[in-house]
PDB file of N, CA and C in Angstrom:
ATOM      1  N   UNK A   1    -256.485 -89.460  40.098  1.00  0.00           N
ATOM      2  CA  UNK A   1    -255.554 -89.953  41.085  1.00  0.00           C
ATOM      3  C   UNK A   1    -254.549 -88.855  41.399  1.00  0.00           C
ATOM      4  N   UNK A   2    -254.524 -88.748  42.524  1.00  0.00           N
ATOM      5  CA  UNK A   2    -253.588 -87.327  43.373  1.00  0.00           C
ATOM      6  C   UNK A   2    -252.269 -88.288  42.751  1.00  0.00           C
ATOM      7  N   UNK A   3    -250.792 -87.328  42.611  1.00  0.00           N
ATOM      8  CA  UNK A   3    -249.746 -87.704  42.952  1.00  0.00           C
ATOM      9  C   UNK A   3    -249.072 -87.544  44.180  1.00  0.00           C
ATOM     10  N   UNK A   4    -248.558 -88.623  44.880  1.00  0.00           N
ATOM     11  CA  UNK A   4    -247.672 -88.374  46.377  1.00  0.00           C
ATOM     12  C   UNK A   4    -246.581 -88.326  45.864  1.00  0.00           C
ATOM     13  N   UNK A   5    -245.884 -87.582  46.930  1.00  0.00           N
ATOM     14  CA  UNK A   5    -244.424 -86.807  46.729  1.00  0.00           C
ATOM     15  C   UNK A   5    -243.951 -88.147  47.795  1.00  0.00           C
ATOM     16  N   UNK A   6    -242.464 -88.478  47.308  1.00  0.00           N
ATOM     17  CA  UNK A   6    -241.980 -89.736  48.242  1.00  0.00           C
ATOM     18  C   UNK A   6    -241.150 -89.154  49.447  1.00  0.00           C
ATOM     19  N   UNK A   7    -241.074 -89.764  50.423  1.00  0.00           N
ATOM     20  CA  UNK A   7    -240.609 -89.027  51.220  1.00  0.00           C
ATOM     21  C   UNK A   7    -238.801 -89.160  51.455  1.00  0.00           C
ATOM     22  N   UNK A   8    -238.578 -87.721  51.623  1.00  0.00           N
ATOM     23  CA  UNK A   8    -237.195 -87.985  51.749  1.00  0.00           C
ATOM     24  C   UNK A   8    -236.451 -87.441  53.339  1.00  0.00           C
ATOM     25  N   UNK A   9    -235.942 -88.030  53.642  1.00  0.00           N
ATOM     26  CA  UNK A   9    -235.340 -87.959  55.210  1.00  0.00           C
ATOM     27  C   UNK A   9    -234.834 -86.641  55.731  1.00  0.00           C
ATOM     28  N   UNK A  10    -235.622 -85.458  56.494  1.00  0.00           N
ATOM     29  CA  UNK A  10    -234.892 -84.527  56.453  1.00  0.00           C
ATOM     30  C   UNK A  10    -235.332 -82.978  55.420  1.00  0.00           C
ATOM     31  N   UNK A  11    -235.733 -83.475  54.712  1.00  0.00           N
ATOM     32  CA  UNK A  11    -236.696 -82.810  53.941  1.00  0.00           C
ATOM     33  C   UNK A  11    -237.843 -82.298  54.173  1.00  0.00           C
ATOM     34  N   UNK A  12    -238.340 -81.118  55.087  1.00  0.00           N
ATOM     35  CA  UNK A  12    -239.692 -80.562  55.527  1.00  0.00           C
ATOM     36  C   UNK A  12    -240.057 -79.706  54.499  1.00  0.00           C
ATOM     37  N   UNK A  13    -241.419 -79.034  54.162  1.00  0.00           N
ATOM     38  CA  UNK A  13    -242.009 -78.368  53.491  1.00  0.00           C
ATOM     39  C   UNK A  13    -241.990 -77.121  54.234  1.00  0.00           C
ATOM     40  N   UNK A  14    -241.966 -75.705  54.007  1.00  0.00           N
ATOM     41  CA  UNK A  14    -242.224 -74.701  54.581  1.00  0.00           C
ATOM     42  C   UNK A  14    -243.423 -74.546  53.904  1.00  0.00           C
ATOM     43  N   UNK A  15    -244.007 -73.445  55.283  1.00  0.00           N
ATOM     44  CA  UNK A  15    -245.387 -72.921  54.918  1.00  0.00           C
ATOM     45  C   UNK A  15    -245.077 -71.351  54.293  1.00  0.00           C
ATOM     46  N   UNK A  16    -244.313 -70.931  54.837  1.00  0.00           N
ATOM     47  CA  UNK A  16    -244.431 -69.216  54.195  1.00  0.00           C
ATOM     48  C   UNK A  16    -242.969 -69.528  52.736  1.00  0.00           C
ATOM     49  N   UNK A  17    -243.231 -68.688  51.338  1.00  0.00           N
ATOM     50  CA  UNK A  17    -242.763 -68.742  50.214  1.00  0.00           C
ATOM     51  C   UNK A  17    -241.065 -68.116  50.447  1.00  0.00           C
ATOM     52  N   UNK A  18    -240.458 -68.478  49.799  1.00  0.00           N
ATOM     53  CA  UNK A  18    -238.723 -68.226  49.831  1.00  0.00           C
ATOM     54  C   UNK A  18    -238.932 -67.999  47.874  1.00  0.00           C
ATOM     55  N   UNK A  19    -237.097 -67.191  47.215  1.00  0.00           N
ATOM     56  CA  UNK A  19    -236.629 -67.357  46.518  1.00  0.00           C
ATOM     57  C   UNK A  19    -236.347 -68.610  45.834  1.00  0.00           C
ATOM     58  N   UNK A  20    -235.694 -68.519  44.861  1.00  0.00           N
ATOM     59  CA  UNK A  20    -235.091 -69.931  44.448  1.00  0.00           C
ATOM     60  C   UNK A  20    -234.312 -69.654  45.234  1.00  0.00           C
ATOM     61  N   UNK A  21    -233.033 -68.808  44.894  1.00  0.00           N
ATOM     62  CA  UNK A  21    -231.606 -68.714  45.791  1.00  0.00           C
ATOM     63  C   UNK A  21    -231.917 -68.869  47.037  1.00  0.00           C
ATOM     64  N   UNK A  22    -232.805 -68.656  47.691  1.00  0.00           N
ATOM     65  CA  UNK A  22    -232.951 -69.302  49.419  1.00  0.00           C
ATOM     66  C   UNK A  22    -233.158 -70.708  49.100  1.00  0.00           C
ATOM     67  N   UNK A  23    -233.756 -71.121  48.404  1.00  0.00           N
ATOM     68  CA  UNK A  23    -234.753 -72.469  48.442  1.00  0.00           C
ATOM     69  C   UNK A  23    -233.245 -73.556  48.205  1.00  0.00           C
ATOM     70  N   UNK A  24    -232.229 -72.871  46.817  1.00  0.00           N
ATOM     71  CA  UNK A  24    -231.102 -73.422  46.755  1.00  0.00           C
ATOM     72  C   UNK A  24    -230.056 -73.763  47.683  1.00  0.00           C
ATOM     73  N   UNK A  25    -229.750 -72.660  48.266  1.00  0.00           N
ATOM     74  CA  UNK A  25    -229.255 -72.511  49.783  1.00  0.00           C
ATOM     75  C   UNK A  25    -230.027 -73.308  50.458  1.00  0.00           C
ATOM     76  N   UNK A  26    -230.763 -73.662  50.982  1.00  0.00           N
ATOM     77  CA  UNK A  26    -231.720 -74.873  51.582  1.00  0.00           C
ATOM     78  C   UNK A  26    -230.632 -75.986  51.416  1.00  0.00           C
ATOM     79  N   UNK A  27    -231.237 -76.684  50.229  1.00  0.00           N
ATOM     80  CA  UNK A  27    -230.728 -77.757  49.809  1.00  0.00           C
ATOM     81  C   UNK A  27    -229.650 -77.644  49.614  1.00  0.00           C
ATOM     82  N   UNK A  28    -228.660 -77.259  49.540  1.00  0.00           N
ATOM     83  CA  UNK A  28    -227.275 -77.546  49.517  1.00  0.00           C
ATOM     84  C   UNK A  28    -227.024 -77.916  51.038  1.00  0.00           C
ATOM     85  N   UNK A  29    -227.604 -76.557  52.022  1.00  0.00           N
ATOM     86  CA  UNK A  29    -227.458 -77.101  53.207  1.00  0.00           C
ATOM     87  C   UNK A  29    -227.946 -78.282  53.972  1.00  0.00           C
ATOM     88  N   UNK A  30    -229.054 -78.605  53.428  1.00  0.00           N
ATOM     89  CA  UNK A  30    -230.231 -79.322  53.907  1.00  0.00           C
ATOM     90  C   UNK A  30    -229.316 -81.071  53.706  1.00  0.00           C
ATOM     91  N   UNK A  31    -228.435 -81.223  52.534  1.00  0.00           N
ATOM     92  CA  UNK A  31    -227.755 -81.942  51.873  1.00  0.00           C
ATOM     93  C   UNK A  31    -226.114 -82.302  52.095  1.00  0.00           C
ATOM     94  N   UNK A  32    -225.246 -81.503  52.501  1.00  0.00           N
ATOM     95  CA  UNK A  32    -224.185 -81.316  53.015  1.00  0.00           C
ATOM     96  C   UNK A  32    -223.419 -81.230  51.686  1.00  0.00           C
ATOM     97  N   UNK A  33    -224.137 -80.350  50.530  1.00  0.00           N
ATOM     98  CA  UNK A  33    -223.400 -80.402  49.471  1.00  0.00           C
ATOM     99  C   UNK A  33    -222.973 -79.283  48.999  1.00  0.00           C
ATOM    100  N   UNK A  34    -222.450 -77.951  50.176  1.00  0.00           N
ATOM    101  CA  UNK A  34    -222.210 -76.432  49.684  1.00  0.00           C
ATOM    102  C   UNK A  34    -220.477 -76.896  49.246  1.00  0.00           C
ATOM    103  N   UNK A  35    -219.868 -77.899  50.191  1.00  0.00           N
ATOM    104  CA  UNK A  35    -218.370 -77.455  49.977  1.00  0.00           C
ATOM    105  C   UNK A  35    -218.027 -77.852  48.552  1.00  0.00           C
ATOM    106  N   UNK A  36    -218.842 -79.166  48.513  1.00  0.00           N
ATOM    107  CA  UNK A  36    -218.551 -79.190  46.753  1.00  0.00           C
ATOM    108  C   UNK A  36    -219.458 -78.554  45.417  1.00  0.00           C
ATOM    109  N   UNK A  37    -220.296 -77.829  45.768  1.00  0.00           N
ATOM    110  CA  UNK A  37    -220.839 -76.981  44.708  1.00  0.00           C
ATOM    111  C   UNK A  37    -219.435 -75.818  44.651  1.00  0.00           C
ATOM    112  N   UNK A  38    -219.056 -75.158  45.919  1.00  0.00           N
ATOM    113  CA  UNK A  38    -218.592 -74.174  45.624  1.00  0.00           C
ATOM    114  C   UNK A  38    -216.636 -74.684  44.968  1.00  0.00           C
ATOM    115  N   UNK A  39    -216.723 -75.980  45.297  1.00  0.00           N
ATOM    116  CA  UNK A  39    -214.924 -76.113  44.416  1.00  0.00           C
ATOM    117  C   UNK A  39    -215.729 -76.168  43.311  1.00  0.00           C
ATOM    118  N   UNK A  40    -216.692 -76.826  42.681  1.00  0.00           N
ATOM    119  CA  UNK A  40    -217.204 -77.248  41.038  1.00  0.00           C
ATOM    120  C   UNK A  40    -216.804 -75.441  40.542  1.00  0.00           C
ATOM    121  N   UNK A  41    -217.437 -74.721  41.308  1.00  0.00           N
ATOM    122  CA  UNK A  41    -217.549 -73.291  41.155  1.00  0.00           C
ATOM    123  C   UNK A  41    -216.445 -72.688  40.806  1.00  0.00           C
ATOM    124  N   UNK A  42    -215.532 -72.835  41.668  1.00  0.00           N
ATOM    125  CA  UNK A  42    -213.916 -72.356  41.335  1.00  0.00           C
ATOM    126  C   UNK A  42    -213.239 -73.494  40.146  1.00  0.00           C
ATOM    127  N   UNK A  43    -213.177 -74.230  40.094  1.00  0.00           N
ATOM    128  CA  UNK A  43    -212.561 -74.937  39.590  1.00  0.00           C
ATOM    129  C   UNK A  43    -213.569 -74.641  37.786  1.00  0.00           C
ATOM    130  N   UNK A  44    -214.391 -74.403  37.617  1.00  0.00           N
ATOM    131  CA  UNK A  44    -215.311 -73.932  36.566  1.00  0.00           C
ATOM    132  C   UNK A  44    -215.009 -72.929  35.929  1.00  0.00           C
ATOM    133  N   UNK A  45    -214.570 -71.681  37.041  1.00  0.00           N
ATOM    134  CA  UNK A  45    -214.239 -70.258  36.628  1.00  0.00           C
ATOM    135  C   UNK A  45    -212.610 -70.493  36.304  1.00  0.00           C
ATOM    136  N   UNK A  46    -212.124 -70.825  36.659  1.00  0.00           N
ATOM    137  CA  UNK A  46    -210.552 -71.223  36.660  1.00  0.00           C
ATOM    138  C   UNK A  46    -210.087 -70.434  35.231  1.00  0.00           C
ATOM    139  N   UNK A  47    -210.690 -71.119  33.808  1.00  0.00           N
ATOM    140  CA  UNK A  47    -209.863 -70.400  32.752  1.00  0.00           C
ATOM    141  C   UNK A  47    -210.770 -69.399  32.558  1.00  0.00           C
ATOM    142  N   UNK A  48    -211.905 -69.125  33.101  1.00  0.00           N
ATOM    143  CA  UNK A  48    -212.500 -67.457  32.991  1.00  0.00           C
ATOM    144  C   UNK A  48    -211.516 -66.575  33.627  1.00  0.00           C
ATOM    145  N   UNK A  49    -210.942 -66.901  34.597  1.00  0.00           N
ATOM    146  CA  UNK A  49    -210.146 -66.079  35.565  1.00  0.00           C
ATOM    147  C   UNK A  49    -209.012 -65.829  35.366  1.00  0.00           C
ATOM    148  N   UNK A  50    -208.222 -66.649  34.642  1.00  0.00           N
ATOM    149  CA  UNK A  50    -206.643 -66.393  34.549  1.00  0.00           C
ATOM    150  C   UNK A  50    -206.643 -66.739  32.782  1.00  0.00           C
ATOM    151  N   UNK A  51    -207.467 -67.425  32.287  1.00  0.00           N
ATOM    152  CA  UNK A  51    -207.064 -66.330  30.620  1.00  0.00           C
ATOM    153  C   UNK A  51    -206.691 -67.839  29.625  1.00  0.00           C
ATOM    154  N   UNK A  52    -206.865 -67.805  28.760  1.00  0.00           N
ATOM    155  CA  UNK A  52    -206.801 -68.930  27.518  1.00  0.00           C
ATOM    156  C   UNK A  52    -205.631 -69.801  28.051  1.00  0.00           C
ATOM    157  N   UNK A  53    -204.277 -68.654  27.721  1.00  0.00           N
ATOM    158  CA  UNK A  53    -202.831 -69.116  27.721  1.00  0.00           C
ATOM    159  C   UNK A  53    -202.748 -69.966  29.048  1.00  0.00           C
ATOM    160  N   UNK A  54    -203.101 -69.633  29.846  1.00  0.00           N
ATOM    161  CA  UNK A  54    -203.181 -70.254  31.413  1.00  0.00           C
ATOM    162  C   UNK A  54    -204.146 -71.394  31.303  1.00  0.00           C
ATOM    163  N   UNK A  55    -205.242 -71.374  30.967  1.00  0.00           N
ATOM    164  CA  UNK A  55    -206.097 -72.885  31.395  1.00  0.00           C
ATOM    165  C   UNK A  55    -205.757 -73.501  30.129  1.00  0.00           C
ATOM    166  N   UNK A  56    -204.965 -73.267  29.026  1.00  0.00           N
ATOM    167  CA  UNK A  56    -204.420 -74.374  28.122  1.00  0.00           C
ATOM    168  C   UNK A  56    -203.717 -75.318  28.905  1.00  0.00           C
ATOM    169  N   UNK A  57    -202.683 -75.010  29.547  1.00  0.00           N
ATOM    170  CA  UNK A  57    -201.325 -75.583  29.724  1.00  0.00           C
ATOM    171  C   UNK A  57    -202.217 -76.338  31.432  1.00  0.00           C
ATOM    172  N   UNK A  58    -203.284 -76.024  32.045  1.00  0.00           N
ATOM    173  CA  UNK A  58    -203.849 -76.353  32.509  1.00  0.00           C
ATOM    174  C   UNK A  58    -203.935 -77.913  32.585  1.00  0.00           C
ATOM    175  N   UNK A  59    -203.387 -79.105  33.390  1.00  0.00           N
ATOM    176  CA  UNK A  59    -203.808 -80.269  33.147  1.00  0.00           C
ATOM    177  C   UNK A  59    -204.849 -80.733  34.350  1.00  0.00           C
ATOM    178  N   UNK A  60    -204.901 -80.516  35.994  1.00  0.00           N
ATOM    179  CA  UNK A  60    -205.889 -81.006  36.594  1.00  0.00           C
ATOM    180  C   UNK A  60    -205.892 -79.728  37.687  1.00  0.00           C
ATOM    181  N   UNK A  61    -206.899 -79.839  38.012  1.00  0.00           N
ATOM    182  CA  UNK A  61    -207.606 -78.182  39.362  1.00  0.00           C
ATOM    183  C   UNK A  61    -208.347 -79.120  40.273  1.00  0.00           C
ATOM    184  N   UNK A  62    -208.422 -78.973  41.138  1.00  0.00           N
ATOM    185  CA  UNK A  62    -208.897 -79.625  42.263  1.00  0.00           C
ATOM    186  C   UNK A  62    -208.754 -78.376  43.888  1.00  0.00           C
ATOM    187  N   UNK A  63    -209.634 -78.447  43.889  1.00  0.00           N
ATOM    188  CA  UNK A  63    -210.160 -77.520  45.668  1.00  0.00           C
ATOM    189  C   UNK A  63    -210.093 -78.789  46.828  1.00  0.00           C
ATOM    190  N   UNK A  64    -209.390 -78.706  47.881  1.00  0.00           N
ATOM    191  CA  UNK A  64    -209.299 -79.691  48.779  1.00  0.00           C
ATOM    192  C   UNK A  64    -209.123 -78.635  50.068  1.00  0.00           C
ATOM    193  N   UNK A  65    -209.716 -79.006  51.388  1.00  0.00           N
ATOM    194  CA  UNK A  65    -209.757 -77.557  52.569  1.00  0.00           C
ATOM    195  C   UNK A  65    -209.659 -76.565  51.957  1.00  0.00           C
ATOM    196  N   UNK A  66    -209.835 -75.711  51.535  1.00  0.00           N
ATOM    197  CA  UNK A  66    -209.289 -73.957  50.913  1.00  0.00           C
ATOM    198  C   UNK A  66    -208.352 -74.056  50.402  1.00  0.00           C
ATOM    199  N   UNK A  67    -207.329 -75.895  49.640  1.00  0.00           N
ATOM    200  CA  UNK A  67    -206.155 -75.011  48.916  1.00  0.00           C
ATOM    201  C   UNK A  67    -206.547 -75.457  47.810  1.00  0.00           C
ATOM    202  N   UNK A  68    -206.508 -74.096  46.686  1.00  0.00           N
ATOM    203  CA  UNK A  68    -206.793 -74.893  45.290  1.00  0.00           C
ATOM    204  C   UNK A  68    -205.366 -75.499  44.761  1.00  0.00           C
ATOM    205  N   UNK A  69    -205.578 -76.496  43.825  1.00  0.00           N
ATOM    206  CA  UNK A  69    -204.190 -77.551  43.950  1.00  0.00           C
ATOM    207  C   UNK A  69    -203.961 -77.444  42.103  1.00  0.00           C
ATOM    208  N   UNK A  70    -203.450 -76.675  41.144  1.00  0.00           N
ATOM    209  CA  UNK A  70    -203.369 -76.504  39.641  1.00  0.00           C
ATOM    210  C   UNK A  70    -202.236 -77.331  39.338  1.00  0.00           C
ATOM    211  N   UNK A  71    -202.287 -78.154  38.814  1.00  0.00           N
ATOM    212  CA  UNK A  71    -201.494 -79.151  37.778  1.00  0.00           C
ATOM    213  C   UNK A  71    -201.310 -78.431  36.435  1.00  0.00           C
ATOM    214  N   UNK A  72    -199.842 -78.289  36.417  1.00  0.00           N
ATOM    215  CA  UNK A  72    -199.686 -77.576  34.853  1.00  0.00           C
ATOM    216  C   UNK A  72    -198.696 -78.519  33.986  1.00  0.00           C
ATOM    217  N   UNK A  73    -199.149 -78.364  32.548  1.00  0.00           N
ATOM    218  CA  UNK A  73    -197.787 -79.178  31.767  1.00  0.00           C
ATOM    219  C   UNK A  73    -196.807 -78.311  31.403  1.00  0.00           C
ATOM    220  N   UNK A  74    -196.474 -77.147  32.193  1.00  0.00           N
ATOM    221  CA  UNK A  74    -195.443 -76.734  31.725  1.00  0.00           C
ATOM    222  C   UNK A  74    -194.649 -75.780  33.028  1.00  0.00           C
ATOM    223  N   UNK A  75    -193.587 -76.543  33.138  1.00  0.00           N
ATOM    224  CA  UNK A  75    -193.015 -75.621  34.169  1.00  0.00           C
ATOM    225  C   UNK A  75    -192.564 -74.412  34.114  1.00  0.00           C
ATOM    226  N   UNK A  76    -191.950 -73.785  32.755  1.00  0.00           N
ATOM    227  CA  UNK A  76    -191.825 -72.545  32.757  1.00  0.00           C
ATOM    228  C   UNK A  76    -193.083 -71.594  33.535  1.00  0.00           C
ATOM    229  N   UNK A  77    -194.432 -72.734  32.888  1.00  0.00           N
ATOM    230  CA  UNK A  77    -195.407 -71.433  33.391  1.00  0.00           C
ATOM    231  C   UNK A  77    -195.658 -71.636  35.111  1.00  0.00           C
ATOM    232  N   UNK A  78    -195.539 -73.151  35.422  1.00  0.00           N
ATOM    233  CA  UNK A  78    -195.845 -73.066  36.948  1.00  0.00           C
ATOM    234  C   UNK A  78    -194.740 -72.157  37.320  1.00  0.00           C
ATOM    235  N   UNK A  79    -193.786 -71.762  36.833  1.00  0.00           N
ATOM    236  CA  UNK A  79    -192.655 -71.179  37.790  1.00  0.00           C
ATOM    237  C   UNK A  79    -193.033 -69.754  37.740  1.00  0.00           C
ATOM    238  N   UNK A  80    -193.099 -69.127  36.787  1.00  0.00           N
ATOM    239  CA  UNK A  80    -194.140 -68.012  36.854  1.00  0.00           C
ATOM    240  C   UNK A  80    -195.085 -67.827  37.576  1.00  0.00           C
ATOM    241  N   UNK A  81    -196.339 -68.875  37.629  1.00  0.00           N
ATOM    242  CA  UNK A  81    -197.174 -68.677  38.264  1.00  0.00           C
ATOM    243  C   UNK A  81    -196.935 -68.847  39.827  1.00  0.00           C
ATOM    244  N   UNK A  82    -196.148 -69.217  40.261  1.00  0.00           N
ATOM    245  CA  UNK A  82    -195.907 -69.711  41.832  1.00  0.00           C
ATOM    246  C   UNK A  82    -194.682 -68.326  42.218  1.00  0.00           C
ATOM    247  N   UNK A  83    -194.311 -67.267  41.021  1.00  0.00           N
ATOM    248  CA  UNK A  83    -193.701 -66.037  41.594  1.00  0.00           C
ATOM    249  C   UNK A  83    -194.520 -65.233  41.822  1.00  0.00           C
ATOM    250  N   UNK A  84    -195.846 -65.258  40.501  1.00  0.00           N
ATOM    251  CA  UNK A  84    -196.849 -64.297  40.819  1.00  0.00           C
ATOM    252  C   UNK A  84    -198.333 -64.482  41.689  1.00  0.00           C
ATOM    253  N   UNK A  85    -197.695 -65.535  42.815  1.00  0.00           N
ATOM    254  CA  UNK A  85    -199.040 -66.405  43.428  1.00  0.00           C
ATOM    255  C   UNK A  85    -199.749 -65.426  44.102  1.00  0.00           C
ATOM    256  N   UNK A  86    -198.949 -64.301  44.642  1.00  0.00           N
ATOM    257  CA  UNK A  86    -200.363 -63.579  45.213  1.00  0.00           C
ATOM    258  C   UNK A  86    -201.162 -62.665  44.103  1.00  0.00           C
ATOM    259  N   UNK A  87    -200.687 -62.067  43.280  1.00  0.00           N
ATOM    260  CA  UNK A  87    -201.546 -61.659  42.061  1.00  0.00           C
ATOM    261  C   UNK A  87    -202.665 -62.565  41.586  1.00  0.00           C
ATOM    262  N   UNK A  88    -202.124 -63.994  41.231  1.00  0.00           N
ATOM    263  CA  UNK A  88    -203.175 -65.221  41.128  1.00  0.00           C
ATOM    264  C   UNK A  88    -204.301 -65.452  42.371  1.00  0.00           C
ATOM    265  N   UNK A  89    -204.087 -65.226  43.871  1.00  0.00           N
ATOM    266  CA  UNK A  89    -205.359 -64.975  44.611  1.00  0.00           C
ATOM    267  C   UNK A  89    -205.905 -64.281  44.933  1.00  0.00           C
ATOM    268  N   UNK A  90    -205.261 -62.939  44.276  1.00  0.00           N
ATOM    269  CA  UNK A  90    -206.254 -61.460  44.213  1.00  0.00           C
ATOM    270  C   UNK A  90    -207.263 -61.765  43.482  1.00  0.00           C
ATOM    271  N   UNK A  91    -206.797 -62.545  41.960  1.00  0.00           N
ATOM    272  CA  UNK A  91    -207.742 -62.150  41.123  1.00  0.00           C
ATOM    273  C   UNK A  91    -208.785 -63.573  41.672  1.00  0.00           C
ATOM    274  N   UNK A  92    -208.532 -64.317  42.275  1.00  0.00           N
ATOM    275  CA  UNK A  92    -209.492 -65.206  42.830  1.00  0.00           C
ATOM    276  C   UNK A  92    -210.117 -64.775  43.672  1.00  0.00           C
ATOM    277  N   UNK A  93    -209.661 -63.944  44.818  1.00  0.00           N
ATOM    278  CA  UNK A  93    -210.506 -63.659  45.512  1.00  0.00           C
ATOM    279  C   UNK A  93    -211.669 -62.266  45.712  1.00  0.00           C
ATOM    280  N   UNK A  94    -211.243 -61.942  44.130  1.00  0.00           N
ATOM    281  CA  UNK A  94    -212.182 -61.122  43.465  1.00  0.00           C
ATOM    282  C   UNK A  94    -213.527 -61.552  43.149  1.00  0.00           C
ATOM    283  N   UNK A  95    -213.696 -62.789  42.858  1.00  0.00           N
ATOM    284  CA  UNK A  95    -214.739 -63.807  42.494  1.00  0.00           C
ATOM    285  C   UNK A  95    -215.563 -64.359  43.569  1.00  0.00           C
ATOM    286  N   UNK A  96    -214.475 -64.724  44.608  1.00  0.00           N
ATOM    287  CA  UNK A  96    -214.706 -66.102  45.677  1.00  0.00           C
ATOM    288  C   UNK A  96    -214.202 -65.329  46.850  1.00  0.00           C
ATOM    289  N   UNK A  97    -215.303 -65.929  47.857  1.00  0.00           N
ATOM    290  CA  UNK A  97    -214.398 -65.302  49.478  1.00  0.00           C
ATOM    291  C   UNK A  97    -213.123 -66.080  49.599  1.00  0.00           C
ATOM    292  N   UNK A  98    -212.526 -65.185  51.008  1.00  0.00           N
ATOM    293  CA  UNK A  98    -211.156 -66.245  51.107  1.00  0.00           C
ATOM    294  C   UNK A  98    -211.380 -67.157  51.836  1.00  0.00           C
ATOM    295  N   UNK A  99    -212.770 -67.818  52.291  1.00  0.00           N
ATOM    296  CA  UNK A  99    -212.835 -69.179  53.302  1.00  0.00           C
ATOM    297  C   UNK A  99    -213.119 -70.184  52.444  1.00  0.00           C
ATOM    298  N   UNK A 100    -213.570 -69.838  50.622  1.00  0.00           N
ATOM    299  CA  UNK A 100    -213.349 -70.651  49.870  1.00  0.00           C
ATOM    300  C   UNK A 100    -212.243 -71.112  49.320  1.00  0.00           C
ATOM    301  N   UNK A 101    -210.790 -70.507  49.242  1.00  0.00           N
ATOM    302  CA  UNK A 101    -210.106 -70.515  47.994  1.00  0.00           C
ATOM    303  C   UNK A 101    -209.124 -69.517  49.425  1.00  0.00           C
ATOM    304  N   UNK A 102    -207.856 -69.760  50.480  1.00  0.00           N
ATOM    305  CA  UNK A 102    -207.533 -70.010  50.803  1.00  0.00           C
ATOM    306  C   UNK A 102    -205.712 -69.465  50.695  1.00  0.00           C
ATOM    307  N   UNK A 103    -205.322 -70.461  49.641  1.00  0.00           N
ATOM    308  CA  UNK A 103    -204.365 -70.492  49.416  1.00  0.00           C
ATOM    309  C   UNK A 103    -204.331 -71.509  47.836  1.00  0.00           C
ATOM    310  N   UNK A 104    -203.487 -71.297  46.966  1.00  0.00           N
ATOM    311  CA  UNK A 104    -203.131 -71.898  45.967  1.00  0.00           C
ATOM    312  C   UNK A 104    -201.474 -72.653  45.830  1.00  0.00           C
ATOM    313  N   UNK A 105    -201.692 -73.887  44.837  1.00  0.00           N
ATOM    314  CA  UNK A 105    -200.400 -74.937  44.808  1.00  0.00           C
ATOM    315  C   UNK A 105    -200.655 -75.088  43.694  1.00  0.00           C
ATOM    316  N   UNK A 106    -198.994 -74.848  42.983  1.00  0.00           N
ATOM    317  CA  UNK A 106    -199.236 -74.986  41.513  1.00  0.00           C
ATOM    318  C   UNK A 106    -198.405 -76.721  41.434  1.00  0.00           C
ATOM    319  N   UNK A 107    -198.510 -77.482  41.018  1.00  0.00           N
ATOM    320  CA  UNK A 107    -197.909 -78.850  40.880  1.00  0.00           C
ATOM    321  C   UNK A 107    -197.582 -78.993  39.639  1.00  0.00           C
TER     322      UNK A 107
END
């Protein structure tokens, strides 16, 4: 007995072979799911990027239009961090273009 593939809406088969990374790109597009792969993305790298001491005090990150939005429990450090905000989207936009990641809000 063959197995059938079920059909999903929107979903065509190509005839000539792609990458994964194309095939991925597909489906994200194919899906309308690039804007939130790429906040999971930033919001993932977050304490890779700015360092232990920083994503400790870390309480919520959230990407909404291009502004990333950092919730901290400690204001000494948001106050710091909101003097050194453009240093903080250099090193972001070292990682990430700027049509991802925008502008930053420390809360």
């Amino acid at each position: 007995m063959r197995y059938k593939q079920p059909y999903v809406p929107g979903l065509r088969r190509k005839k000539d072979t792609s990458t994964v990374n194309e095939s991925f790109a597909d489906y994200l597009k194919e899906f309308r799911l690039k804007d939130k792969y790429e906040a999971t993305q930033v919001t993932a790298a977050w304490g890779e990027m700015m360092g232990q001491a920083i994503a400790s005090r870390t309480t919520k990150i959230y990407l909404n239009e291009a502004v990333l939005y950092v919730q901290l429990n400690s204001s000494a450090m948001r106050q710091e961090l909101t003097m050194a905000k453009a240093r903080v989207l250099e090193i972001i936009w070292e990682r990430f273009p700027k049509e991802i990641v925008f502008d930053v809000r420390f809360l």
